[in-house]
Protein backbone atom coordinates (compact mmCIF):
# COMPACT_ATOMS: atom_id res chain seq x y z
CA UNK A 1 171.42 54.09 -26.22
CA UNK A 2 168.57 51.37 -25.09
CA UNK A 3 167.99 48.60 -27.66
CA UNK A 4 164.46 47.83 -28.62
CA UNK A 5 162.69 45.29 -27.14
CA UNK A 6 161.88 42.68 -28.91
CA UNK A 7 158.01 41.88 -29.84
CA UNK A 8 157.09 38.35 -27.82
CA UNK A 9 158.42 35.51 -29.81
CA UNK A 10 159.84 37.54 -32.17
CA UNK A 11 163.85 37.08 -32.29
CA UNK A 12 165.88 40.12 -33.22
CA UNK A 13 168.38 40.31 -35.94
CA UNK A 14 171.96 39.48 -35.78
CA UNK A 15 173.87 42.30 -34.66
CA UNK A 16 175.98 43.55 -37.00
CA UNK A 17 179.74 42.43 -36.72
CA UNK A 18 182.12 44.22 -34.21
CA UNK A 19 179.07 44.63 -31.84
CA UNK A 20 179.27 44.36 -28.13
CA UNK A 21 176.44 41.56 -28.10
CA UNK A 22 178.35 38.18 -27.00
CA UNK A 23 177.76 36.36 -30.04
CA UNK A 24 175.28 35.93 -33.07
CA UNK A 25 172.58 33.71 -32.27
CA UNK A 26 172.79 33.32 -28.30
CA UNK A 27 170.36 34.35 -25.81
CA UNK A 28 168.91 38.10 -25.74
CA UNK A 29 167.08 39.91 -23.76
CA UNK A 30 163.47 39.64 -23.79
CA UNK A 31 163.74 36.63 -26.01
CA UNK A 32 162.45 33.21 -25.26
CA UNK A 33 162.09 30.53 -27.49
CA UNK A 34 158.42 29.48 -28.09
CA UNK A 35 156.97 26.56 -26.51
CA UNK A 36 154.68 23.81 -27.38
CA UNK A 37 150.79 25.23 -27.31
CA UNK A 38 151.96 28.93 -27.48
CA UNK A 39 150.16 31.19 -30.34
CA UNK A 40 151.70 31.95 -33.74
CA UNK A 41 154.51 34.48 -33.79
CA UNK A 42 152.26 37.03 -36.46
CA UNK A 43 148.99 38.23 -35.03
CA UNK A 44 148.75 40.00 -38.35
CA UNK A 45 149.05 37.00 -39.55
CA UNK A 46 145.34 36.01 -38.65
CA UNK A 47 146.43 32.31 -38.13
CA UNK A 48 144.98 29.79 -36.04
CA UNK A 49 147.16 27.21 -33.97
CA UNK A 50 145.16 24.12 -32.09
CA UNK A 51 146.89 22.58 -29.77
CA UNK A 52 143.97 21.86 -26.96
CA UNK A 53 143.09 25.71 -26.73
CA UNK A 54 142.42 27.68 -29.64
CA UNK A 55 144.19 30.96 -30.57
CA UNK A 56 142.70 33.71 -32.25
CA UNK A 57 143.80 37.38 -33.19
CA UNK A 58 142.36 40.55 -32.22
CA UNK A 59 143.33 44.26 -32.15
CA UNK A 60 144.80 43.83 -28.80
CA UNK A 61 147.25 40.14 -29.87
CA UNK A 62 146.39 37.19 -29.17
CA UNK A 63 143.64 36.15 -27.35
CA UNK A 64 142.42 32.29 -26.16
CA UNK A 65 139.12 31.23 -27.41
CA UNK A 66 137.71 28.93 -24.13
CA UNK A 67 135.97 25.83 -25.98
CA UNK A 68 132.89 26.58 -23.25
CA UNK A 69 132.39 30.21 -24.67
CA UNK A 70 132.32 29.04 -28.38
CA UNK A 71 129.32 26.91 -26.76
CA UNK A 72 127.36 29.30 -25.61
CA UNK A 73 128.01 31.78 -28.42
CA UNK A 74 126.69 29.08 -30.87
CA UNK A 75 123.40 28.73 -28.08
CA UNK A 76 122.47 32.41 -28.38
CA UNK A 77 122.97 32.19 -32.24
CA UNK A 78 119.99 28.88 -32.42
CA UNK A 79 117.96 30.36 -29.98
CA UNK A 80 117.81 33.57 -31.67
CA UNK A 81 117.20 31.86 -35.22
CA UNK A 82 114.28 30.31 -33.38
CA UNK A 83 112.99 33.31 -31.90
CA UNK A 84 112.89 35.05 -35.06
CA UNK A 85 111.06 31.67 -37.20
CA UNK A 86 108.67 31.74 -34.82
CA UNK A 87 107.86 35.71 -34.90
CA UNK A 88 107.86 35.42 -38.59
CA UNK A 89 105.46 32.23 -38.93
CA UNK A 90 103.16 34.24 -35.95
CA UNK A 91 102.81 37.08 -37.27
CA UNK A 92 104.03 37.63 -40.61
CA UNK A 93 104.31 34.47 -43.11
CA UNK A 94 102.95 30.78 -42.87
CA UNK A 95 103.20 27.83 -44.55
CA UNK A 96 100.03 25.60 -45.19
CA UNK A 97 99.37 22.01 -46.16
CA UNK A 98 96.51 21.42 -49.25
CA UNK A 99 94.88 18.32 -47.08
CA UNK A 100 91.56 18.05 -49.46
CA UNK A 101 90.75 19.07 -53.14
CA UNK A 102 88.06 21.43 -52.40
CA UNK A 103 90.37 23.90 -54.21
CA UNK A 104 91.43 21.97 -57.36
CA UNK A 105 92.96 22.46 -60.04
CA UNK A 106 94.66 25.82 -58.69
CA UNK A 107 95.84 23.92 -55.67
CA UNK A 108 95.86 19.98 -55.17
CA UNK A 109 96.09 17.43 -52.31
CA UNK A 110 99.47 17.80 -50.90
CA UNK A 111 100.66 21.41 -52.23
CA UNK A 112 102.07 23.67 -50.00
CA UNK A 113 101.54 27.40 -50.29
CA UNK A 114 102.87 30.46 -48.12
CA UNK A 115 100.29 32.90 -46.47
CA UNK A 116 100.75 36.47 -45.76
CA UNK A 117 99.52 37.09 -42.23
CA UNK A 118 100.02 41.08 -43.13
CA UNK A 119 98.22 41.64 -46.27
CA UNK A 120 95.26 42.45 -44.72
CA UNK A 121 96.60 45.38 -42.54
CA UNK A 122 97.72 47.07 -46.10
CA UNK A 123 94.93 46.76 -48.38
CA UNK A 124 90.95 45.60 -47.95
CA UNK A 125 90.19 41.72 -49.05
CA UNK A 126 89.66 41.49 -52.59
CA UNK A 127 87.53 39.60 -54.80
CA UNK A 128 89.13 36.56 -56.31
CA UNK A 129 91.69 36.12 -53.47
CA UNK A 130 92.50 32.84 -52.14
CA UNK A 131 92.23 33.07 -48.52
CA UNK A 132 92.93 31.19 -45.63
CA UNK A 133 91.37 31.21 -42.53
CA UNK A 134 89.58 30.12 -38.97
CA UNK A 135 87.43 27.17 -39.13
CA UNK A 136 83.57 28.73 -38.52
CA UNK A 137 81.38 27.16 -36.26
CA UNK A 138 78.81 26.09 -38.51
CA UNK A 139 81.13 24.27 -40.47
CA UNK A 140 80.71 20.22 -38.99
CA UNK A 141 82.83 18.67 -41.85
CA UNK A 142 86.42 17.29 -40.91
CA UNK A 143 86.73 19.03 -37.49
CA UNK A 144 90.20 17.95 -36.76
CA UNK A 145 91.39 20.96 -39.69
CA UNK A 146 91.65 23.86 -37.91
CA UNK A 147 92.06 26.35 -40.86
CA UNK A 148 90.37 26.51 -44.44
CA UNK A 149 91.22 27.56 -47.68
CA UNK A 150 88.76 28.87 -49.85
CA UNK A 151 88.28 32.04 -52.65
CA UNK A 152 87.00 34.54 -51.92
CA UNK A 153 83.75 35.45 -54.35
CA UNK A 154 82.09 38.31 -52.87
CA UNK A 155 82.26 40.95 -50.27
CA UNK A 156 80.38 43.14 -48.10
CA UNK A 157 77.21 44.92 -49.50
CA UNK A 158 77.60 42.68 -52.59
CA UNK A 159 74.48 40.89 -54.01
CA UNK A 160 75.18 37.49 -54.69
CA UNK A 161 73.25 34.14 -56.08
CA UNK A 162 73.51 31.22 -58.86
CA UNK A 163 71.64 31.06 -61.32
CA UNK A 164 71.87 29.24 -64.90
CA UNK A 165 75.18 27.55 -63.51
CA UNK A 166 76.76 30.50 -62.82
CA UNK A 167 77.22 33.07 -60.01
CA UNK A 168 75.79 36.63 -60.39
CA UNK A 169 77.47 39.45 -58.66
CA UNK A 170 74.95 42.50 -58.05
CA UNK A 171 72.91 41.15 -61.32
CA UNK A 172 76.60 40.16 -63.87
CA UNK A 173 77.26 36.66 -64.31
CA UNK A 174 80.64 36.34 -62.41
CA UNK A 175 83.94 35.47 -65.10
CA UNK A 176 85.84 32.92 -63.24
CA UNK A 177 88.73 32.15 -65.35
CA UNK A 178 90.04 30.15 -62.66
CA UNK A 179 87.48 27.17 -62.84
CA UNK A 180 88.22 24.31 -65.72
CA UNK A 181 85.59 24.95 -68.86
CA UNK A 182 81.59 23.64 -68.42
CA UNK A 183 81.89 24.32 -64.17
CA UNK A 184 78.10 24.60 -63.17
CA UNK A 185 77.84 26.48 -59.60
CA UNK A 186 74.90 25.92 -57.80
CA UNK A 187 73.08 26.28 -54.18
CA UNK A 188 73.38 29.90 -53.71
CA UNK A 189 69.88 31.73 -52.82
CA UNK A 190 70.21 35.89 -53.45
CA UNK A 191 71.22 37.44 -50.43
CA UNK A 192 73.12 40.69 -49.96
CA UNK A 193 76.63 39.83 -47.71
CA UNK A 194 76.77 42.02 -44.75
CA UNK A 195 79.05 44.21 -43.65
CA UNK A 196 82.51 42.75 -42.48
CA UNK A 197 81.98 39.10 -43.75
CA UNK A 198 83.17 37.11 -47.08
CA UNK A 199 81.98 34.96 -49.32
CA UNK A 200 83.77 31.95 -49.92
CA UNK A 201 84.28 29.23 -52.08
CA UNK A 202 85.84 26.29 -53.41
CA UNK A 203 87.19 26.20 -57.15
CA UNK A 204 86.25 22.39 -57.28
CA UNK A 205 82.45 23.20 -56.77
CA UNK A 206 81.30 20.36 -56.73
CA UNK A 207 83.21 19.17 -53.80
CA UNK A 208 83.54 21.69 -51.80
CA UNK A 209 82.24 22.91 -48.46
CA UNK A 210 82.40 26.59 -48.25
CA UNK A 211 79.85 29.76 -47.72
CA UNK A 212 76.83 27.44 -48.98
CA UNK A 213 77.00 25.50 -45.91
CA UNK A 214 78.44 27.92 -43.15
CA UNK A 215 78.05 31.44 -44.87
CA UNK A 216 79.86 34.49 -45.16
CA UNK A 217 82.58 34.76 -42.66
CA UNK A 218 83.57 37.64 -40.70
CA UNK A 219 86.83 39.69 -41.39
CA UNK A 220 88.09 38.30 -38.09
CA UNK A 221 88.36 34.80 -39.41
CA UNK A 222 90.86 35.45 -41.90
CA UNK A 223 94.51 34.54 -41.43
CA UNK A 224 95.96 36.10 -44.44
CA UNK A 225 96.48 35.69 -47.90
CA UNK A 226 97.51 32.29 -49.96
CA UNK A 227 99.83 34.42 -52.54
CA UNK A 228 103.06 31.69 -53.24
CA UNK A 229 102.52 27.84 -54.21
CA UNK A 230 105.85 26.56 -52.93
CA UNK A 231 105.36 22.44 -53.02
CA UNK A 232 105.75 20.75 -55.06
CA UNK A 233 108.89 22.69 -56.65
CA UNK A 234 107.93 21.63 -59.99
CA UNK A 235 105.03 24.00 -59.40
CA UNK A 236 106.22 26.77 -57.78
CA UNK A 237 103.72 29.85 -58.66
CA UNK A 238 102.19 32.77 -57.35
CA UNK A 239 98.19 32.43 -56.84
């Protein structure tokens, strides 16, 4: 009858007594003693022996784990993080930097918000949404900042002006809840927005370049919608 072969590393019993085998405890067949740097004896066992070269199990044993492939496995790992920040900040969310307080109080100098880049693909630009978007080429004022931030007020085939310290939308005095009490909004002459462009403006309207300097702005301006306040923590909010 043919004994079973040992698994590597793994001694055999003691035969029983009155065996054939010369001896308890001497050399068998298929049995060597393990040497310095070898693997663990379990694969089951999961373990992980460093000696130089790293061990690890699988469902075939034990396997060496080459120092230079861990390398290049942590590579494709960063370089696919990075791939996917930068698809997400292109396309689908941004962060922004308040650099003025043309927008104060809802957002101060130094407050960082997060602008969805796909809002605008799902529903039309509403009234009262703080916006973000393209420099326009009328605007001359600080022409190192690339991208504005304004509200939007009205939009297209709207009748707007100011009048009494207020704005009148299509002939109704405008409730802005979002202005501090005794705001007085001036500098807008009647005009009827045309079709595709925004109205914009500042919350701090008294110092604030927006649509009373450059106009309404086309669709194609916009990056997306301000929705989060993120910085400072202490006033994290949705806008």
């Amino acid at each position: 009858m043919t004994e079973p072969t040992p698994a590597p590393h793994q001694r055999p019993a003691d035969p029983a007594p009155g065996s054939s085998a010369e001896g308890a405890g001497s050399s068998w067949p298929g049995w060597t003693e393990p040497e310095p740097g070898d693997p663990p004896t379990d694969p089951a066992a999961g373990a992980v022996r460093k000696t130089g070269t790293e061990w690890t199990a699988g469902s075939q044993g034990w396997r060496r784990t080459h120092p230079l492939r861990s390398a290049l496995e942590w590579v494709v790992i960063v370089a696919a993080a990075l791939v996917a920040a930068l698809v997400i900040k292109a396309f689908v969310i941004q962060a922004f930097y308040i650099p003025s307080g043309s927008m104060e109080p809802t957002l101060k100098v130094g407050d960082r918000v997060l602008v969805n880049k796909l809002a605008y693909h799902a529903h039309p630009i509403h009234r009262g949404d703080i916006v973000v978007f393209t420099r326009p080429k009328l605007e001359s004022g600080a022409p190192t900042i690339k991208d504005l931030i304004k509200r939007v007020i009205a939009t297209p085939g709207d009748t707007i002006e100011s009048s009494g310290g207020h704005l009148l939308i299509n002939g109704r005095v405008l409730v802005e809840p979002y202005l501090p009490p005794g705001t007085i909004t001036s500098g807008v002459d009647r005009q009827v927005i045309p079709s595709g462009e925004y109205w914009v403006m500042g919350d701090n309207r008294s110092n604030s370049r927006d649509s009373r300097f450059f106009q309404a702005i086309p669709k194609s301006l916009v990056v997306g919608r301000a929705f989060v306040r993120v910085w400072p923590l202490s006033s994290l909010d949705f806008l």
